[in-house]
PDB file of N, CA and C in Angstrom:
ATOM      1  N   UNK A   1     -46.393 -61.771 -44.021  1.00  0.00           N
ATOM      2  CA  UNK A   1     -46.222 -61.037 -45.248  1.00  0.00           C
ATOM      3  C   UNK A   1     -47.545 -60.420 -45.680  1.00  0.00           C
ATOM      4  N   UNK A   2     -48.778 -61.320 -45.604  1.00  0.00           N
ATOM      5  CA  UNK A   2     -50.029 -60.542 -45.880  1.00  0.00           C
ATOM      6  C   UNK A   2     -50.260 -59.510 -45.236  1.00  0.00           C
ATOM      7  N   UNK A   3     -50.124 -59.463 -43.727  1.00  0.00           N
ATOM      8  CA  UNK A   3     -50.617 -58.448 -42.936  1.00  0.00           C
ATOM      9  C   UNK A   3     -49.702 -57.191 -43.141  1.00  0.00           C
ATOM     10  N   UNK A   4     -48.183 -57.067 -43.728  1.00  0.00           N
ATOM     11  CA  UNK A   4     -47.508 -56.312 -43.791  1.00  0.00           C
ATOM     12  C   UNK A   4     -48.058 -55.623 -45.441  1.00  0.00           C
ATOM     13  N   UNK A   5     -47.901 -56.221 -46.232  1.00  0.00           N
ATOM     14  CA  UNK A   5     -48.861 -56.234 -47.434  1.00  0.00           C
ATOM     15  C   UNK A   5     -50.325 -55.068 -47.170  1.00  0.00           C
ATOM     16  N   UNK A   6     -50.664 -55.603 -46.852  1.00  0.00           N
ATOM     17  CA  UNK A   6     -52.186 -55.115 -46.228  1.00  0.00           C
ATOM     18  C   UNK A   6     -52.321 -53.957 -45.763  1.00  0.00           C
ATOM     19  N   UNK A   7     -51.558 -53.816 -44.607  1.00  0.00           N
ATOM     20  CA  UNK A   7     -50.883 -52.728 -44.155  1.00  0.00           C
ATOM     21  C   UNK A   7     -50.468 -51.600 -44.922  1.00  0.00           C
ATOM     22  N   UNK A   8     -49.667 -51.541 -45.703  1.00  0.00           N
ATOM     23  CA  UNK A   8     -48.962 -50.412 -46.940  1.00  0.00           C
ATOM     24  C   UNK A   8     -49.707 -50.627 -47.984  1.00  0.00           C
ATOM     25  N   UNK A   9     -50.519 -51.631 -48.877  1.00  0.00           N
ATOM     26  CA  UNK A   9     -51.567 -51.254 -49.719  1.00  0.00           C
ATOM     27  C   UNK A   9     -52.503 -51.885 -49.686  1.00  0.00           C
ATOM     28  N   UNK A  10     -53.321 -50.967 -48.959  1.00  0.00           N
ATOM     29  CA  UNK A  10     -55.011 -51.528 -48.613  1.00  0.00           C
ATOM     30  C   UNK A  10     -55.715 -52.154 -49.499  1.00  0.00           C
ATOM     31  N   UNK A  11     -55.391 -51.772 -50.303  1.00  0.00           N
ATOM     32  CA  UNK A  11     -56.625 -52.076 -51.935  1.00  0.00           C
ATOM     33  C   UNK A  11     -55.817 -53.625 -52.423  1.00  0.00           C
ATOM     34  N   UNK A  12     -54.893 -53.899 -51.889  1.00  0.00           N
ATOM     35  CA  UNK A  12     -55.031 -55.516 -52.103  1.00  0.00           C
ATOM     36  C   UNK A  12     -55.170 -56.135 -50.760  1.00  0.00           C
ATOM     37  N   UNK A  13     -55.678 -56.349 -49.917  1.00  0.00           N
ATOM     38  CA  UNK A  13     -56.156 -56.591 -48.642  1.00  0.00           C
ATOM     39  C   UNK A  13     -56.666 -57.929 -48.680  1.00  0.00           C
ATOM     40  N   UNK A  14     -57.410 -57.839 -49.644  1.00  0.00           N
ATOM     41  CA  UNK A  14     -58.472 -59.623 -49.632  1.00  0.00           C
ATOM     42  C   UNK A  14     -57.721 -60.210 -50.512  1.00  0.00           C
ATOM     43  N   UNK A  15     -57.380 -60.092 -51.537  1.00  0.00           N
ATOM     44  CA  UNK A  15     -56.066 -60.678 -52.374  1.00  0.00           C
ATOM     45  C   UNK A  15     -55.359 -61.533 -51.687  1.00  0.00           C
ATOM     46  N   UNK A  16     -54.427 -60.599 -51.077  1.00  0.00           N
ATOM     47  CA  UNK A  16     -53.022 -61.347 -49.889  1.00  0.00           C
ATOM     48  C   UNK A  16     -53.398 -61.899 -49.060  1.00  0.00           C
ATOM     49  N   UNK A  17     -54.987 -61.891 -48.625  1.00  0.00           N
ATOM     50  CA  UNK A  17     -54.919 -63.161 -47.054  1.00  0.00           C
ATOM     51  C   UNK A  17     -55.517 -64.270 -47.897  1.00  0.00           C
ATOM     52  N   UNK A  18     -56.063 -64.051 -48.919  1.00  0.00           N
ATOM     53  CA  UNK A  18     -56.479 -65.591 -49.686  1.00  0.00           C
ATOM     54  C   UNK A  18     -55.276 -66.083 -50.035  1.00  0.00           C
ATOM     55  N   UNK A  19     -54.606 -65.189 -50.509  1.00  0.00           N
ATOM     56  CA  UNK A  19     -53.345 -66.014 -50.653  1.00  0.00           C
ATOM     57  C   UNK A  19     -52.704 -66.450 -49.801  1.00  0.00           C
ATOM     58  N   UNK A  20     -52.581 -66.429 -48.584  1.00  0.00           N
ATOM     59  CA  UNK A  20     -51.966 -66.425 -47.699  1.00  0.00           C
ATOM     60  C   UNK A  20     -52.879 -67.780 -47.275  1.00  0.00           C
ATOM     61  N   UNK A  21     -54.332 -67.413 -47.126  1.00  0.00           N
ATOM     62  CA  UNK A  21     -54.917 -68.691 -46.713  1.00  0.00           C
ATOM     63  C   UNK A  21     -54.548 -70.152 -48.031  1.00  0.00           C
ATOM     64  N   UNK A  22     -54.427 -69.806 -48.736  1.00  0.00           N
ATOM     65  CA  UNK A  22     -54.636 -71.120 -49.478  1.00  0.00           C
ATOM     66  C   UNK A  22     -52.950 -71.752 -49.820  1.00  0.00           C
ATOM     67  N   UNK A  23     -51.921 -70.992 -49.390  1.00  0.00           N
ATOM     68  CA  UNK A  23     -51.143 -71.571 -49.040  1.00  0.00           C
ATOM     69  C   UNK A  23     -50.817 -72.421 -47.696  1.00  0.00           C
ATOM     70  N   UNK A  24     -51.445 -72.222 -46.951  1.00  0.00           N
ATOM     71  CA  UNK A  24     -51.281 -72.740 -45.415  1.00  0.00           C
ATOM     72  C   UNK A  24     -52.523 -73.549 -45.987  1.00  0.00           C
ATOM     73  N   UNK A  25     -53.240 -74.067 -46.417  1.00  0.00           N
ATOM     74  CA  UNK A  25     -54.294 -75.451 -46.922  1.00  0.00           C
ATOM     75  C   UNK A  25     -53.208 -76.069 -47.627  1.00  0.00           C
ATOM     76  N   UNK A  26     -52.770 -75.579 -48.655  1.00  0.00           N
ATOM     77  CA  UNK A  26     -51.743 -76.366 -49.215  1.00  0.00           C
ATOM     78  C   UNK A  26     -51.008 -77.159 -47.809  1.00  0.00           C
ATOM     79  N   UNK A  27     -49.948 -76.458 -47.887  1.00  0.00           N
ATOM     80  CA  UNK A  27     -49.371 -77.053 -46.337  1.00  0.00           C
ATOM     81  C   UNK A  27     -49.582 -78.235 -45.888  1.00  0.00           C
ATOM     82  N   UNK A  28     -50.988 -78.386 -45.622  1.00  0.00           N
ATOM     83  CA  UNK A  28     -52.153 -78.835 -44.756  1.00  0.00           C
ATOM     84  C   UNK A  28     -51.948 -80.352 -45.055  1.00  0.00           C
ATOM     85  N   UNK A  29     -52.608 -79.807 -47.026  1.00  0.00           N
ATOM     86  CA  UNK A  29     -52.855 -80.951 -47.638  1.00  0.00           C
ATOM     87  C   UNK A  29     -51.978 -81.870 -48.114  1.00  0.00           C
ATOM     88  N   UNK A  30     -50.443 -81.198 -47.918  1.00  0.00           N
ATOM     89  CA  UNK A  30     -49.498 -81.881 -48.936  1.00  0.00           C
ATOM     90  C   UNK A  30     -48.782 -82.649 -47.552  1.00  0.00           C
ATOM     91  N   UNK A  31     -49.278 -82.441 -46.129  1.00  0.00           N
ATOM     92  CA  UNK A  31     -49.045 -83.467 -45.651  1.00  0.00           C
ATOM     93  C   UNK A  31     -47.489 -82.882 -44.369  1.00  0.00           C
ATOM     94  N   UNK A  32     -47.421 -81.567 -45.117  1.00  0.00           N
ATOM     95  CA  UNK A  32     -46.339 -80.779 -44.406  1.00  0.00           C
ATOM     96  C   UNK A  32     -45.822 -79.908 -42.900  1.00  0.00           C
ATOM     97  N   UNK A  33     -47.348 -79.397 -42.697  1.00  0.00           N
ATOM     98  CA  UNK A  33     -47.780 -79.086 -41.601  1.00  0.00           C
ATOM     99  C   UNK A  33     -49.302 -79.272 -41.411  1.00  0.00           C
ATOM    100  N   UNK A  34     -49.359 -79.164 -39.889  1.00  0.00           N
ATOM    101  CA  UNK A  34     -50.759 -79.564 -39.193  1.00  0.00           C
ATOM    102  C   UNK A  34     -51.347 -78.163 -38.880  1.00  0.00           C
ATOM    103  N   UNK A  35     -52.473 -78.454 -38.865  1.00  0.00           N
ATOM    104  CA  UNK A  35     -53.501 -76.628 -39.032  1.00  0.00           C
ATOM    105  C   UNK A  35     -52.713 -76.327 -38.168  1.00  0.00           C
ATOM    106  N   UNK A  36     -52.965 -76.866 -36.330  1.00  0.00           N
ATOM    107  CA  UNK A  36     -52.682 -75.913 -35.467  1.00  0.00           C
ATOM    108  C   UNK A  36     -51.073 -75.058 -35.930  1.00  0.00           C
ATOM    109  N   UNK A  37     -50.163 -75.455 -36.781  1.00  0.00           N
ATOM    110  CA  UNK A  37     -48.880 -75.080 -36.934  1.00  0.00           C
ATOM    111  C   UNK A  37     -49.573 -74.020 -37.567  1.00  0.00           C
ATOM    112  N   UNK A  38     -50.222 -74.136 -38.709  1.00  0.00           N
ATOM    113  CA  UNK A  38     -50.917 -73.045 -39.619  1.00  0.00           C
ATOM    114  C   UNK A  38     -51.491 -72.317 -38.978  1.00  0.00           C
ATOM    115  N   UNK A  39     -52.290 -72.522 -38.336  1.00  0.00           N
ATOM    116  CA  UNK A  39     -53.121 -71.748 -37.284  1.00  0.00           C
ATOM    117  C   UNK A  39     -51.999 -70.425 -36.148  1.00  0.00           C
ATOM    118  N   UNK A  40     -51.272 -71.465 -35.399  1.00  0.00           N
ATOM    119  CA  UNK A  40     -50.149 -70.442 -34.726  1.00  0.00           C
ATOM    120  C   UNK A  40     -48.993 -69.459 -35.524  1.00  0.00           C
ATOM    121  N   UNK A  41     -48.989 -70.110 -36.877  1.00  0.00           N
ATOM    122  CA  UNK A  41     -48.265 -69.402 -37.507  1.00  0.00           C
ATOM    123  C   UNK A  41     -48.757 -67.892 -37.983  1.00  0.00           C
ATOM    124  N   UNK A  42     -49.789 -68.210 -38.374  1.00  0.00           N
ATOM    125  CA  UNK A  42     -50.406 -66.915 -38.905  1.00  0.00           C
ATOM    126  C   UNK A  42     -51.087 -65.764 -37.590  1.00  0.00           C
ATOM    127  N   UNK A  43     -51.359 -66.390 -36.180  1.00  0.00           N
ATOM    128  CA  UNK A  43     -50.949 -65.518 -35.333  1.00  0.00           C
ATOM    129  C   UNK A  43     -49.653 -64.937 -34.903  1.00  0.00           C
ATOM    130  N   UNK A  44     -48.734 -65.790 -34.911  1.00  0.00           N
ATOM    131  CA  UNK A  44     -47.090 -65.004 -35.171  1.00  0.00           C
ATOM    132  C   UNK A  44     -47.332 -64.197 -35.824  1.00  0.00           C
ATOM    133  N   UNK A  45     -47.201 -64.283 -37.311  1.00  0.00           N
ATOM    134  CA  UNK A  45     -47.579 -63.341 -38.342  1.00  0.00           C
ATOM    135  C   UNK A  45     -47.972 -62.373 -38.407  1.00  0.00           C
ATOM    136  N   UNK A  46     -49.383 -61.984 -37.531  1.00  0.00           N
ATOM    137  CA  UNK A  46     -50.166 -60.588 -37.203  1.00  0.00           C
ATOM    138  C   UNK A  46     -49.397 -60.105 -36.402  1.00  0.00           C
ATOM    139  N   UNK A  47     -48.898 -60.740 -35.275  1.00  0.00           N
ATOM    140  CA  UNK A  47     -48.507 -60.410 -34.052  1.00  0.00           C
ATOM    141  C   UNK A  47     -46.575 -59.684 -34.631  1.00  0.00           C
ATOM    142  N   UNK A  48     -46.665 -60.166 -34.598  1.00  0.00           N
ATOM    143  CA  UNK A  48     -44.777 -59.523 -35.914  1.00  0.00           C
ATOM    144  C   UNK A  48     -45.258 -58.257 -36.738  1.00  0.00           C
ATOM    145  N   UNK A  49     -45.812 -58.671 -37.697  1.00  0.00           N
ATOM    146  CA  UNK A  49     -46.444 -57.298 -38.607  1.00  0.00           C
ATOM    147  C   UNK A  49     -47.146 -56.066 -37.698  1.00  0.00           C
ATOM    148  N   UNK A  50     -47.723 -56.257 -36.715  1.00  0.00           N
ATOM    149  CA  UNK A  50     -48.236 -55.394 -36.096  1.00  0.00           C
ATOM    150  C   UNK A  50     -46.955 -54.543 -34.982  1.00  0.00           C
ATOM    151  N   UNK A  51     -46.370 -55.312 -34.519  1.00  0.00           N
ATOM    152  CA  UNK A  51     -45.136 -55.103 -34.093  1.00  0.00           C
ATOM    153  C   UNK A  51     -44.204 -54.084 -34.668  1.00  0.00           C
ATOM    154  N   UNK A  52     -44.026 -54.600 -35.940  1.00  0.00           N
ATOM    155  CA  UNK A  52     -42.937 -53.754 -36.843  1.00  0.00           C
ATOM    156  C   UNK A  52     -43.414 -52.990 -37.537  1.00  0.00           C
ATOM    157  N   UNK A  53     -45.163 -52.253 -37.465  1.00  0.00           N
ATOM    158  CA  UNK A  53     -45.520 -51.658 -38.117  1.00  0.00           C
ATOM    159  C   UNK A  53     -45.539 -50.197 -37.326  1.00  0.00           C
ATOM    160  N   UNK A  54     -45.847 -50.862 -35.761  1.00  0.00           N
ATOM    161  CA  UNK A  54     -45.758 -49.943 -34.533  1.00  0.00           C
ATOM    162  C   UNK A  54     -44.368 -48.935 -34.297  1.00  0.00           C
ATOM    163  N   UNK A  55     -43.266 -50.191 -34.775  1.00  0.00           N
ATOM    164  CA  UNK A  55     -42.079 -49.426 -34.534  1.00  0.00           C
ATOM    165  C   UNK A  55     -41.663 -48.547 -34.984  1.00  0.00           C
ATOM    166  N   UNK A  56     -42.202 -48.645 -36.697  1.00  0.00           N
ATOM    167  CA  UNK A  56     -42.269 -48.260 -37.857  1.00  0.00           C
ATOM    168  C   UNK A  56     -42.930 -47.068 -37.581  1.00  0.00           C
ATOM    169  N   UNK A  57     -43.941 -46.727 -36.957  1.00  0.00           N
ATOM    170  CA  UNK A  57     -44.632 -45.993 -36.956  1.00  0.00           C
ATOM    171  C   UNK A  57     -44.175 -44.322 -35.973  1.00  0.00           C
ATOM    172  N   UNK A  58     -43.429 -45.226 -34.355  1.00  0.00           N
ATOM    173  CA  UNK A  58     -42.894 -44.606 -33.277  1.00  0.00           C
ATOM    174  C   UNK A  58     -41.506 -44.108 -33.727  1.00  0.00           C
ATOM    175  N   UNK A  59     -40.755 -44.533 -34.785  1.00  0.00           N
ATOM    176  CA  UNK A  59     -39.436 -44.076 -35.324  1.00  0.00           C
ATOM    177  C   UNK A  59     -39.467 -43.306 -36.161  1.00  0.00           C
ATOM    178  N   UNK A  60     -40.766 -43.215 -37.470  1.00  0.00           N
ATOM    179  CA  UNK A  60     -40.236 -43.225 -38.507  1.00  0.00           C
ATOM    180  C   UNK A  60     -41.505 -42.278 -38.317  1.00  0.00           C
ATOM    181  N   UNK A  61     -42.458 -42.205 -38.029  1.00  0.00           N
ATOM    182  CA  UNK A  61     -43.742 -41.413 -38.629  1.00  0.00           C
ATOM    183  C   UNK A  61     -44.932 -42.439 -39.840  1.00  0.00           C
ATOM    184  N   UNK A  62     -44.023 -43.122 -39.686  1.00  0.00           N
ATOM    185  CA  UNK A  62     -44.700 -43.798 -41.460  1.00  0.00           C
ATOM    186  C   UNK A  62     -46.025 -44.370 -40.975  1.00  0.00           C
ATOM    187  N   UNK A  63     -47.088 -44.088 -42.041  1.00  0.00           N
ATOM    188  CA  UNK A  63     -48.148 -44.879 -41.793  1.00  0.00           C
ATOM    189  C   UNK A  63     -48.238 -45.800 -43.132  1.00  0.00           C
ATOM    190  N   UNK A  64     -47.799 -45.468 -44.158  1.00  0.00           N
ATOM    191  CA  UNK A  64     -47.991 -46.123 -45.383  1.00  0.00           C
ATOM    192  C   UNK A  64     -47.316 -45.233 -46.597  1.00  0.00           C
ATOM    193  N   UNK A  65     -46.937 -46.303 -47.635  1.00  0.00           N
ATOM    194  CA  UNK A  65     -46.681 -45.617 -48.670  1.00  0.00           C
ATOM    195  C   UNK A  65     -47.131 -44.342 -49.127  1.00  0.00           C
ATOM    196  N   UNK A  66     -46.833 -43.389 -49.404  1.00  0.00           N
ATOM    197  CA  UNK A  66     -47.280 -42.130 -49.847  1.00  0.00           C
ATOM    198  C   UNK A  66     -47.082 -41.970 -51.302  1.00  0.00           C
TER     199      UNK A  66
END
């Protein structure tokens, strides 16, 4: 969600991955998941967003909100 975020409005960029980071500490801490889950998750994450941004891009033209 951050990287898709990020993606369509730049100017919250550092916003959404802190957020993004300090939910996956949460996670961490509350005993729910283990980094490496956090860790692989948030490479899914890029790896998806970058994906559907590509497709997004090869279908549609779109680079970002206008």
């Amino acid at each position: 969600m951050a990287a898709l975020l990020s993606t369509f409005f730049p100017s919250l960029t550092l916003l959404v991955f802190i957020w993004a980071s300090l939910i996956g500490i949460s996670r961490v801490l509350l005993g729910v998941h283990f980094v490496t889950d956090i860790v692989v998750g948030a490479g899914l994450g890029l790896m998806c967003a970058t994906l559907a941004h590509s497709i997004t891009l090869d279908l549609y033209g779109m680079t970002g909100i206008q």
